[in-house]
C-alpha atoms as a PDB file:
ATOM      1  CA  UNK A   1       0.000   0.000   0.000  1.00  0.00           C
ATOM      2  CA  UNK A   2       2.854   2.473   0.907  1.00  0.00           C
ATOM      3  CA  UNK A   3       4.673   1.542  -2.282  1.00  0.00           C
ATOM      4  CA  UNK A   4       1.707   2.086  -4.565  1.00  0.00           C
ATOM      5  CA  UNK A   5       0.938   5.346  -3.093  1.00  0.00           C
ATOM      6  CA  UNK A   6       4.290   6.986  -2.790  1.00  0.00           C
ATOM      7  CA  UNK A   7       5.259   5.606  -6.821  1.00  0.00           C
ATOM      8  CA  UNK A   8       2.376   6.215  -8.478  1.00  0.00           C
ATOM      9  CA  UNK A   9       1.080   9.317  -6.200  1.00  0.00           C
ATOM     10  CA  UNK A  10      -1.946   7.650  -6.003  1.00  0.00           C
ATOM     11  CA  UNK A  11      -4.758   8.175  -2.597  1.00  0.00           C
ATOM     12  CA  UNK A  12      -5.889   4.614  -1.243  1.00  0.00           C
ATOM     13  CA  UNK A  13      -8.382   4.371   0.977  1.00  0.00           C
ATOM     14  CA  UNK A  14      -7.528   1.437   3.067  1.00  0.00           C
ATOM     15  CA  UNK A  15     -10.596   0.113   5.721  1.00  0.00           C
ATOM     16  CA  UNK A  16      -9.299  -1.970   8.142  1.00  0.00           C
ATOM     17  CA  UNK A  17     -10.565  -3.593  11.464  1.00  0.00           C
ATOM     18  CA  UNK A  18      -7.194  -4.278  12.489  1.00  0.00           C
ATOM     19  CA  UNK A  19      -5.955  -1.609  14.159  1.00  0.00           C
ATOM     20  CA  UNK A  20      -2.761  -2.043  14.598  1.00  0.00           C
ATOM     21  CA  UNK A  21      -2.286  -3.142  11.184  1.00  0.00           C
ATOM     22  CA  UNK A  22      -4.124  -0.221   9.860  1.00  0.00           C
ATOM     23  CA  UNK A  23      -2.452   2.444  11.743  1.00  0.00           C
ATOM     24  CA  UNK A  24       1.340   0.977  10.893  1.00  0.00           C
ATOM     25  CA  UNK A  25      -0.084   1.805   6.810  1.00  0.00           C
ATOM     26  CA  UNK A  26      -1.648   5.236   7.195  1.00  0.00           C
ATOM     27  CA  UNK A  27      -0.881   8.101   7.238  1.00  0.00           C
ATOM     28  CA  UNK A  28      -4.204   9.613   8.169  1.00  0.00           C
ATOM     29  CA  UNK A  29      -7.044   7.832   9.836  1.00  0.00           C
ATOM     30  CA  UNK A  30     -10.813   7.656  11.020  1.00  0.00           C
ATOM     31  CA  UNK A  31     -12.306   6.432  13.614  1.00  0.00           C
ATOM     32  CA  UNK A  32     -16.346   4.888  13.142  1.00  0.00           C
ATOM     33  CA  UNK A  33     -18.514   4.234  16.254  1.00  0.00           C
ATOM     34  CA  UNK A  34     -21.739   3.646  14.621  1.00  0.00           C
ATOM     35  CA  UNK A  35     -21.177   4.599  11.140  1.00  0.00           C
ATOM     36  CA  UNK A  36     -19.940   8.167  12.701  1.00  0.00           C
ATOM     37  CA  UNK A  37     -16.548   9.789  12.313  1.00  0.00           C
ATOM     38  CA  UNK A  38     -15.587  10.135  15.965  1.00  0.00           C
ATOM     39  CA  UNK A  39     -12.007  10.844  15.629  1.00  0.00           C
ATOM     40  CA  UNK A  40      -9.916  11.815  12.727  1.00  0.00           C
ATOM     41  CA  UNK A  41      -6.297  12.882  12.590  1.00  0.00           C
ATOM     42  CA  UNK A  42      -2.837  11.631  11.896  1.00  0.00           C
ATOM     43  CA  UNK A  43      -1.936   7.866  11.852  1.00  0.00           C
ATOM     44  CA  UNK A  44       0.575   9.078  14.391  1.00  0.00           C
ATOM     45  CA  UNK A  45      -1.772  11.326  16.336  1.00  0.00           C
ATOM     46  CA  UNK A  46      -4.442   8.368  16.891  1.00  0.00           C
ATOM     47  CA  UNK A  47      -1.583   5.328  17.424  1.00  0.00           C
ATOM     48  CA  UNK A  48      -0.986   7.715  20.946  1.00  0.00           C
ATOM     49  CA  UNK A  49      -4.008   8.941  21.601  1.00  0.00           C
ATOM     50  CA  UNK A  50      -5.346   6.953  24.879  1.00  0.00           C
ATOM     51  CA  UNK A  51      -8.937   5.953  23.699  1.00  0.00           C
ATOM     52  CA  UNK A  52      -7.542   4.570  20.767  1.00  0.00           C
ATOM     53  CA  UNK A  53      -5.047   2.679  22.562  1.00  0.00           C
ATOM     54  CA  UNK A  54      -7.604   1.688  25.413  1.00  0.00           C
ATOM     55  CA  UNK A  55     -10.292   0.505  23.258  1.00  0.00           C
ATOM     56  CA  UNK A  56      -8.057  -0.293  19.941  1.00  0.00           C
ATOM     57  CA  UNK A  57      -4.922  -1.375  20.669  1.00  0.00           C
ATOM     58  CA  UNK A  58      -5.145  -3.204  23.246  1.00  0.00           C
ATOM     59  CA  UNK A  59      -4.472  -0.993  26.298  1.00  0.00           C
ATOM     60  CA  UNK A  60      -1.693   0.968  27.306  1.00  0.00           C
ATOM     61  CA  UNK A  61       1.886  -0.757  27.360  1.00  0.00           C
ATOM     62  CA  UNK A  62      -0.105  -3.742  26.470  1.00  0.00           C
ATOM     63  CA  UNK A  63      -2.140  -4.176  28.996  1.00  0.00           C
ATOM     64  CA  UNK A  64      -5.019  -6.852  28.352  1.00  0.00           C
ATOM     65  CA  UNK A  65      -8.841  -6.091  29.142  1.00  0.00           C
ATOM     66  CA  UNK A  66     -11.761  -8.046  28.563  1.00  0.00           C
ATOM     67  CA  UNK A  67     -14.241  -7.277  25.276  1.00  0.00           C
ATOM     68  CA  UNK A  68     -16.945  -6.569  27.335  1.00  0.00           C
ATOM     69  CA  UNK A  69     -15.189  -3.743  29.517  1.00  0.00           C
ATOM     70  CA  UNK A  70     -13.844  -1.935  26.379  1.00  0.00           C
ATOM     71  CA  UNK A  71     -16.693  -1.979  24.345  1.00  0.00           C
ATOM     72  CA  UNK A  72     -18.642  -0.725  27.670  1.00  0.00           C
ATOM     73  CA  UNK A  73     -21.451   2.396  27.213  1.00  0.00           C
ATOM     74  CA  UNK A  74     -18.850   5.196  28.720  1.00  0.00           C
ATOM     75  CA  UNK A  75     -17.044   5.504  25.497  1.00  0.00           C
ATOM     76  CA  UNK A  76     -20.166   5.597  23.457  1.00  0.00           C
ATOM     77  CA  UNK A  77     -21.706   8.179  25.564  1.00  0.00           C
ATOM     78  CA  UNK A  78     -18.418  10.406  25.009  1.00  0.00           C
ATOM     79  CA  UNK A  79     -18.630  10.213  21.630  1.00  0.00           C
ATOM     80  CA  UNK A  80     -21.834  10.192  20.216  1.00  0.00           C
ATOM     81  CA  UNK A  81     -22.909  12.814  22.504  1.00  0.00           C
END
């Protein structure tokens, strides 16, 4: 993906649930709750951003939570307020 956009000069819109995987591409990203842009910004910006690396990535330093806690109501009340 990198390749084909820095020869050609070409745009790609990459949509990814992987996170990680995603974010390591990009260069700028989007994040959806409920087909809603909540977040937008730099690959960068987003990779540190705390949310994103709460609900996202996994946690902070890795730190492992279970599905149910990070998906919980408090982040969609933040958001799609």
């Amino acid at each position: 993906m990198r390749r084909i956009n820095a020869d050609a000069g070409l745009s790609v819109l990459l949509v990814e649930q992987n996170a990680v995987a995603a974010l390591s591409i990009a260069q700028r990203a989007y994040v959806l709750e409920n087909g809603r842009v909540v977040m937008a910004g730099s690959a960068e910006s987003l990779s540190s951003n705390s949310d994103v690396q709460e609900f996202y990535l996994g946690g902070a330093s890795g730190q492992q939570k279970d599905y149910h806690t990070i998906k919980h109501y408090r982040r969609r009340k933040r958001w799609l307020t």
